[in-house]
Protein backbone atom coordinates (compact mmCIF):
# COMPACT_ATOMS: atom_id res chain seq x y z
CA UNK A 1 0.00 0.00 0.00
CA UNK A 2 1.14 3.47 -1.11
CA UNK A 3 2.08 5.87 1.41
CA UNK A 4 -1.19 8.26 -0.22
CA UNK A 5 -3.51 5.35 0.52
CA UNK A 6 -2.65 4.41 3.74
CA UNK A 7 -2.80 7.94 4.73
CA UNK A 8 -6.17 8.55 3.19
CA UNK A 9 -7.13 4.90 5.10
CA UNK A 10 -5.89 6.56 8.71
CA UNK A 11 -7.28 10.02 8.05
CA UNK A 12 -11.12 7.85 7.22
CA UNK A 13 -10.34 5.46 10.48
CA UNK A 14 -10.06 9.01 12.44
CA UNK A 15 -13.03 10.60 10.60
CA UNK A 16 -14.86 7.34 12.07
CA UNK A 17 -13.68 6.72 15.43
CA UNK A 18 -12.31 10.20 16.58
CA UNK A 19 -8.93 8.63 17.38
CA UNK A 20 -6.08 5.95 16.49
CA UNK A 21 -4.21 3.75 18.26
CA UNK A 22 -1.03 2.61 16.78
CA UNK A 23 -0.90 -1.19 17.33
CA UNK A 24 -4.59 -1.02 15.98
CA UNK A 25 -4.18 1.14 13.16
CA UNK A 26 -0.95 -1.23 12.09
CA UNK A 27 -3.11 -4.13 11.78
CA UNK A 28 -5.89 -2.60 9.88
CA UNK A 29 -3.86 -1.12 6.81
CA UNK A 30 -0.94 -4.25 7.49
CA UNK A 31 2.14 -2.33 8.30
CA UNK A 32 4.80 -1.90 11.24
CA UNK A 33 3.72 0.11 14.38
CA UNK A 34 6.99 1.86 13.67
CA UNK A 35 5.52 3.02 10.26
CA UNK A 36 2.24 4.30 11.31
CA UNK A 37 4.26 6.53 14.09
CA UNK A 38 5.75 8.25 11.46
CA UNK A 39 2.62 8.29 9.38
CA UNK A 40 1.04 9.87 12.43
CA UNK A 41 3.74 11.80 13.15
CA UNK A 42 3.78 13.31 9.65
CA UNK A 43 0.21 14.46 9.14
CA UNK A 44 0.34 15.90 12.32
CA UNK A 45 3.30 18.37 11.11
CA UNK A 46 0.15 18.78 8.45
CA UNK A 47 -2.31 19.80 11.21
CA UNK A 48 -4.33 16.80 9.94
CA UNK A 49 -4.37 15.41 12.97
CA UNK A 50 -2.86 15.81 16.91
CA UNK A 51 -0.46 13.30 18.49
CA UNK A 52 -1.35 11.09 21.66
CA UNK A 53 0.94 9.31 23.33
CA UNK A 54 0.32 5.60 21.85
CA UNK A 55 -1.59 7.39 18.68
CA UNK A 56 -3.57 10.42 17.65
CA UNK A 57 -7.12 12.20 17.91
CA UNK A 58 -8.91 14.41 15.43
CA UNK A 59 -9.10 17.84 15.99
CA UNK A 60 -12.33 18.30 18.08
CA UNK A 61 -16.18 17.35 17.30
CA UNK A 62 -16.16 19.41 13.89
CA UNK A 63 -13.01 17.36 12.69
CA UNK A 64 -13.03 17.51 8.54
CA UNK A 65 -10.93 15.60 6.57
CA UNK A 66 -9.51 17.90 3.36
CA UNK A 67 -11.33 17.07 -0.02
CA UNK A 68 -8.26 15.04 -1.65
CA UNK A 69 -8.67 12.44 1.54
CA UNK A 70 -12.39 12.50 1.40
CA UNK A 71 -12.67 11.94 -2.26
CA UNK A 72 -11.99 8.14 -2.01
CA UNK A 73 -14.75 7.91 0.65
CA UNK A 74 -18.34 5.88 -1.11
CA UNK A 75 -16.79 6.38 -4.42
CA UNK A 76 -18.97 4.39 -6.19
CA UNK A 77 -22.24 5.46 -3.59
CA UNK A 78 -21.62 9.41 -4.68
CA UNK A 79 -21.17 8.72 -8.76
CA UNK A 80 -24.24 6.89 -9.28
CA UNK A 81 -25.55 9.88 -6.70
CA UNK A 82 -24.36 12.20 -9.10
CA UNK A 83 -25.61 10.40 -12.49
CA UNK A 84 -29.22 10.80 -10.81
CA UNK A 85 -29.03 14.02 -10.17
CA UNK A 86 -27.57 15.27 -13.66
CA UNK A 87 -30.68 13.31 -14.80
CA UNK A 88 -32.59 15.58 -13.34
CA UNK A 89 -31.47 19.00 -14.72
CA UNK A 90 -32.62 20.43 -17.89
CA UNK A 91 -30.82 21.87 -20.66
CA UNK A 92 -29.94 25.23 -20.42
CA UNK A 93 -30.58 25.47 -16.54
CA UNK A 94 -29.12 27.68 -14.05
CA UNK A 95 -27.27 25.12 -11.71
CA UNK A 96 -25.55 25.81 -8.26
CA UNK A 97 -23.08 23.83 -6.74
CA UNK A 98 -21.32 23.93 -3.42
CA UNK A 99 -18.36 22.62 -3.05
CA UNK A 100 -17.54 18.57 -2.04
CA UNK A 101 -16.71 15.31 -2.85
CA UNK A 102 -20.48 14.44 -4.33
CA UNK A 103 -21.20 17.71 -5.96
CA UNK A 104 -17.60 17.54 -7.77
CA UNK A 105 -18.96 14.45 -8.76
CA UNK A 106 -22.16 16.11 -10.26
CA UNK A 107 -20.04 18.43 -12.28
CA UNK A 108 -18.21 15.05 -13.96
CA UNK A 109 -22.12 13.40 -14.59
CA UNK A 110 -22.91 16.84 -16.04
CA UNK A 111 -19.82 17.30 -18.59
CA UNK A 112 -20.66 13.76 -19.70
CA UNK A 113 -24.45 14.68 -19.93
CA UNK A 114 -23.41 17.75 -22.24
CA UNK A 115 -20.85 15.85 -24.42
CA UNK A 116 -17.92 16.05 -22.44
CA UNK A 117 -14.95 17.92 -24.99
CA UNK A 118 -12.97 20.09 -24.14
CA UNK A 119 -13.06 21.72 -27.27
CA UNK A 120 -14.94 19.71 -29.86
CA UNK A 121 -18.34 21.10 -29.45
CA UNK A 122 -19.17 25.30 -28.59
CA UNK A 123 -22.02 26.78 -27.17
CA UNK A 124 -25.57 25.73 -28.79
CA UNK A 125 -27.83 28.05 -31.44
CA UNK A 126 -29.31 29.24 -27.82
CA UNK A 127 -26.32 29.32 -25.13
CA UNK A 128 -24.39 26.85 -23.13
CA UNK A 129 -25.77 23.51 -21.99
CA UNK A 130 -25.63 24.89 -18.83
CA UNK A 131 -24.85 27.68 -16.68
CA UNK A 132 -23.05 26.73 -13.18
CA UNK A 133 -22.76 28.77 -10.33
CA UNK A 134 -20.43 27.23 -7.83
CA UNK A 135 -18.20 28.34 -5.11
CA UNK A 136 -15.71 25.65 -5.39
CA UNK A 137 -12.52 26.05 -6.76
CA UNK A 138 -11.85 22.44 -7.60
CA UNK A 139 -15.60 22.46 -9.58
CA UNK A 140 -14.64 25.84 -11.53
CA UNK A 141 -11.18 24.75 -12.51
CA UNK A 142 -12.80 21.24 -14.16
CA UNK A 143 -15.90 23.18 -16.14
CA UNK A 144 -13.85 26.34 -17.38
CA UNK A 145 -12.47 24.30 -20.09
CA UNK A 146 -15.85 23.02 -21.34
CA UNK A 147 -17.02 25.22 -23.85
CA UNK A 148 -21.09 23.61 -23.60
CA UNK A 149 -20.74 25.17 -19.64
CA UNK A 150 -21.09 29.04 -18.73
CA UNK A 151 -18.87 29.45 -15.22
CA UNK A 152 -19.97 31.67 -12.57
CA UNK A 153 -17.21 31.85 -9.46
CA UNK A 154 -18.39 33.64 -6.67
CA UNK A 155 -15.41 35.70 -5.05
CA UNK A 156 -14.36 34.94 -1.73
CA UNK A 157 -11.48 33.56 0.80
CA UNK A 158 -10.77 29.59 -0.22
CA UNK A 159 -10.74 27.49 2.51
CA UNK A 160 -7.53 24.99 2.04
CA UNK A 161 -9.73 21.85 3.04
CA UNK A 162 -12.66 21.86 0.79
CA UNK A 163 -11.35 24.51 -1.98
CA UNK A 164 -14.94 26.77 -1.46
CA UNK A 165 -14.66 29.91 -1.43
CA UNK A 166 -16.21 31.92 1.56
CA UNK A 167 -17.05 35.52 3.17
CA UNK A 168 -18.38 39.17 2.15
CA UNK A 169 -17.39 38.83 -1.70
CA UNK A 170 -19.40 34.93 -2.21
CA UNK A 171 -22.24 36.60 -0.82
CA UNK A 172 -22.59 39.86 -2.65
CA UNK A 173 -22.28 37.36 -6.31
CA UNK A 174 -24.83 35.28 -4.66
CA UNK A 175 -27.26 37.91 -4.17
CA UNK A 176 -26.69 39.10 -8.10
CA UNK A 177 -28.12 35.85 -9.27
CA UNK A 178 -31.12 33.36 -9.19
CA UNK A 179 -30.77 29.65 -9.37
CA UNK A 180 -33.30 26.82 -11.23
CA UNK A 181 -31.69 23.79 -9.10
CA UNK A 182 -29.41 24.39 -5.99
CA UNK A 183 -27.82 21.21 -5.62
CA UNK A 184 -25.81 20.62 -2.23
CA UNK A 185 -23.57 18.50 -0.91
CA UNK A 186 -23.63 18.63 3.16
CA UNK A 187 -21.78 16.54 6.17
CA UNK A 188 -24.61 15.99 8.22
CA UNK A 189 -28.72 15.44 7.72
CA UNK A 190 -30.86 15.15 10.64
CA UNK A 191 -34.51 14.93 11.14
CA UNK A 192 -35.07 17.98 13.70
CA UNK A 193 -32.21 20.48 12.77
CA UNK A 194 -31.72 20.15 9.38
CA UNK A 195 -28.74 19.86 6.74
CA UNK A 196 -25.60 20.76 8.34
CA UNK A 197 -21.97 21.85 7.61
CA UNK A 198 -18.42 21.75 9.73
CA UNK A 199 -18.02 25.38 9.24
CA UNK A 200 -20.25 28.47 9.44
CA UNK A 201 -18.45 30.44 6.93
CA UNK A 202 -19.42 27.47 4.51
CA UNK A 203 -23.05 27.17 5.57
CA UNK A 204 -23.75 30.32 5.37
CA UNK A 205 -23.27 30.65 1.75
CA UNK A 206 -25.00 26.80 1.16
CA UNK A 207 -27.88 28.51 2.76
CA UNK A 208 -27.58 31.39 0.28
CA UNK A 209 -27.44 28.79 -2.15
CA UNK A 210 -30.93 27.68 -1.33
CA UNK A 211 -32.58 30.86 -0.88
CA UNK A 212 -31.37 31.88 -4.56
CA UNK A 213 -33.06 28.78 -6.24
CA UNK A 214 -36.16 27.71 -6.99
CA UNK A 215 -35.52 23.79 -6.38
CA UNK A 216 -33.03 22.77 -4.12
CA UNK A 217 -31.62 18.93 -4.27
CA UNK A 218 -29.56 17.33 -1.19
CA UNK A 219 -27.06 14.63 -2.93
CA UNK A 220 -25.33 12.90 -0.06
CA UNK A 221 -24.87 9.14 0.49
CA UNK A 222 -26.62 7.43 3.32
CA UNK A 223 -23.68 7.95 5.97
CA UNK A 224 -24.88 11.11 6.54
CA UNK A 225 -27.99 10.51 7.49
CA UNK A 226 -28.36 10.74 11.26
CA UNK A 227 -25.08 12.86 11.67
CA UNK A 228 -24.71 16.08 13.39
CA UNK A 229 -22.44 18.82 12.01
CA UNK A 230 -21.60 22.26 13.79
CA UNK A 231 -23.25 24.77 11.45
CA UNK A 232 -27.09 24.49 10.98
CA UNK A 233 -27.32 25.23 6.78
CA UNK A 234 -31.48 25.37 6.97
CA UNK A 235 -34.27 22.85 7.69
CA UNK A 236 -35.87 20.20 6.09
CA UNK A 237 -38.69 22.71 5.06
CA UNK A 238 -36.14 24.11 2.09
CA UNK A 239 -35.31 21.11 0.58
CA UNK A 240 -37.57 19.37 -2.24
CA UNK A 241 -35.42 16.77 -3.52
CA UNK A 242 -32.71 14.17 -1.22
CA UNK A 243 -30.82 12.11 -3.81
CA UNK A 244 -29.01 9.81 -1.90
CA UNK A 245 -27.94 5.57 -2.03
CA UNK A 246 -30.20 2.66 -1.44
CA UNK A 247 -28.03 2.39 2.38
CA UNK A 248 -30.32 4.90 3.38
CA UNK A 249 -32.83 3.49 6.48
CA UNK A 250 -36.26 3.00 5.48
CA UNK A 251 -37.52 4.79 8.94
CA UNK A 252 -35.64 8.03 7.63
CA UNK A 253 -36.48 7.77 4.74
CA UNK A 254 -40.48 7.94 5.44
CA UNK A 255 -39.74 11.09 8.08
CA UNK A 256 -37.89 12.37 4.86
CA UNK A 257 -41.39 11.99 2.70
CA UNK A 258 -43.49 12.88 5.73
CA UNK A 259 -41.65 16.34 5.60
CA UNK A 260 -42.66 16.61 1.91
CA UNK A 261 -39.09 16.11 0.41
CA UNK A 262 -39.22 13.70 -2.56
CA UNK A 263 -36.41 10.13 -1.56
CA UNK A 264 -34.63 9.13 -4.59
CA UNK A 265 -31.90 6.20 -4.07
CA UNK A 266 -29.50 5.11 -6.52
């Protein structure tokens, strides 16, 4: 195993359990205790995680692995996620997308949708395939060379960990524009509070998201469901569509329906 993958497999075991123990964590990805103390010693000179004597801990209840870690997390859960929801958007809508691992994966089910050249096919008789407004750097970087996609970036500070961009400057682009489908990605979905972020800075402007559009979508696979996150993003009451994987509980999924959001699973 790689030294990338056995990272990104003790950065998920930490994302589970909140902390590692060496001998443990040696036997799970099958290497010496004397290599995953340098491992551990190594992402915490990264400040991905903080050394314990014997292993490590996360850093507190709102502990967030960065994107490049997460992104081999339900891979195949959060592209058929993402097919569905491409499915769903018409030509020629106005599409937002916050920034993650399944809404990244959106953008890839919607250049496929559209064609997916870089520079074989231009803009139709009446405009792009779509127009995409998205705060993620990651997101804007993989559609700007698409000619059948119109890019709108909101400005903003990026946040190293997830590549969004946040603030004063998201918010005033956000306000300029009005959405067809919000489609968000989120880290936590729970009956009573709502969809739910690590950060505030970031749900703040997934909220904005959903106030700017006149459907908004939730694609997240089912390991979110039942999970608390630190920043409320809105309720249950704002979201008309959950997209999610066939791991989702049948008993959430009726309180989903019961709140008068429509359960697809992939």
């Amino acid at each position: 195993m790689s030294k990338q993958a056995r990272w990104s497999k003790l950065l998920e075991l930490l994302a589970v359990d909140g902390k590692l123990e060496v001998e443990e964590a040696a036997a799970s990805v099958a290497v010496s205790p004397a290599t995953i103390r340098r491992d551990l010693d190594e992402l915490a000179e990264q400040k991905l995680l903080v050394r314990t004597r014997g292993g490590a801990i996360g850093h507190g209840v709102s502990y967030e692995l960065p994107l490049r870690y997460k992104s081999s997390r339900q891979v195949s859960e959060k592209q058929r996620i993402a097919s569905a929801v491409a499915d769903l958007l018409g030509e020629g809508d106005v599409v937002g997308l916050n920034g993650g691992t399944t809404t990244t994966e959106v953008a890839r089910a919607l250049v496929l949708r559209a064609g997916g050249g870089t520079a074989d096919r231009g803009e139709g008789p009446s405009g792009p395939s779509y127009t995409v407004v998205t705060n993620a750097l990651n997101i804007a970087g993989e559609l700007a060379v698409r000619p059948q996609f119109k890019i709108v970036v909101t400005g903003g500070v990026a946040r190293p960990q997830t590549y969004e961009l946040v603030g004063p400057l998201a918010v005033g682009v956000l306000n300029q524009v009005v959405l067809d489908v919000a489609v968000l990605g989120v880290d936590g979905v729970d009956p009573q509070l709502g969809v739910m972020t690590h950060h505030e800075d970031e749900a703040g402007i997934s909220r904005l998201f959903a106030e700017r559009a006149r459907k908004v979508v939730l694609a997240t696979d089912s390991s979110k469901m039942g999970r608390r996150a630190f920043a409320r993003i809105c309720g249950l009451d704002r979201i008309d569509m959950l997209v999610t994987d066939s791991g989702l509980d049948p008993d959430m999924a009726a309180r989903f329906t019961e709140a008068g959001i429509e359960v697809v699973t992939v």
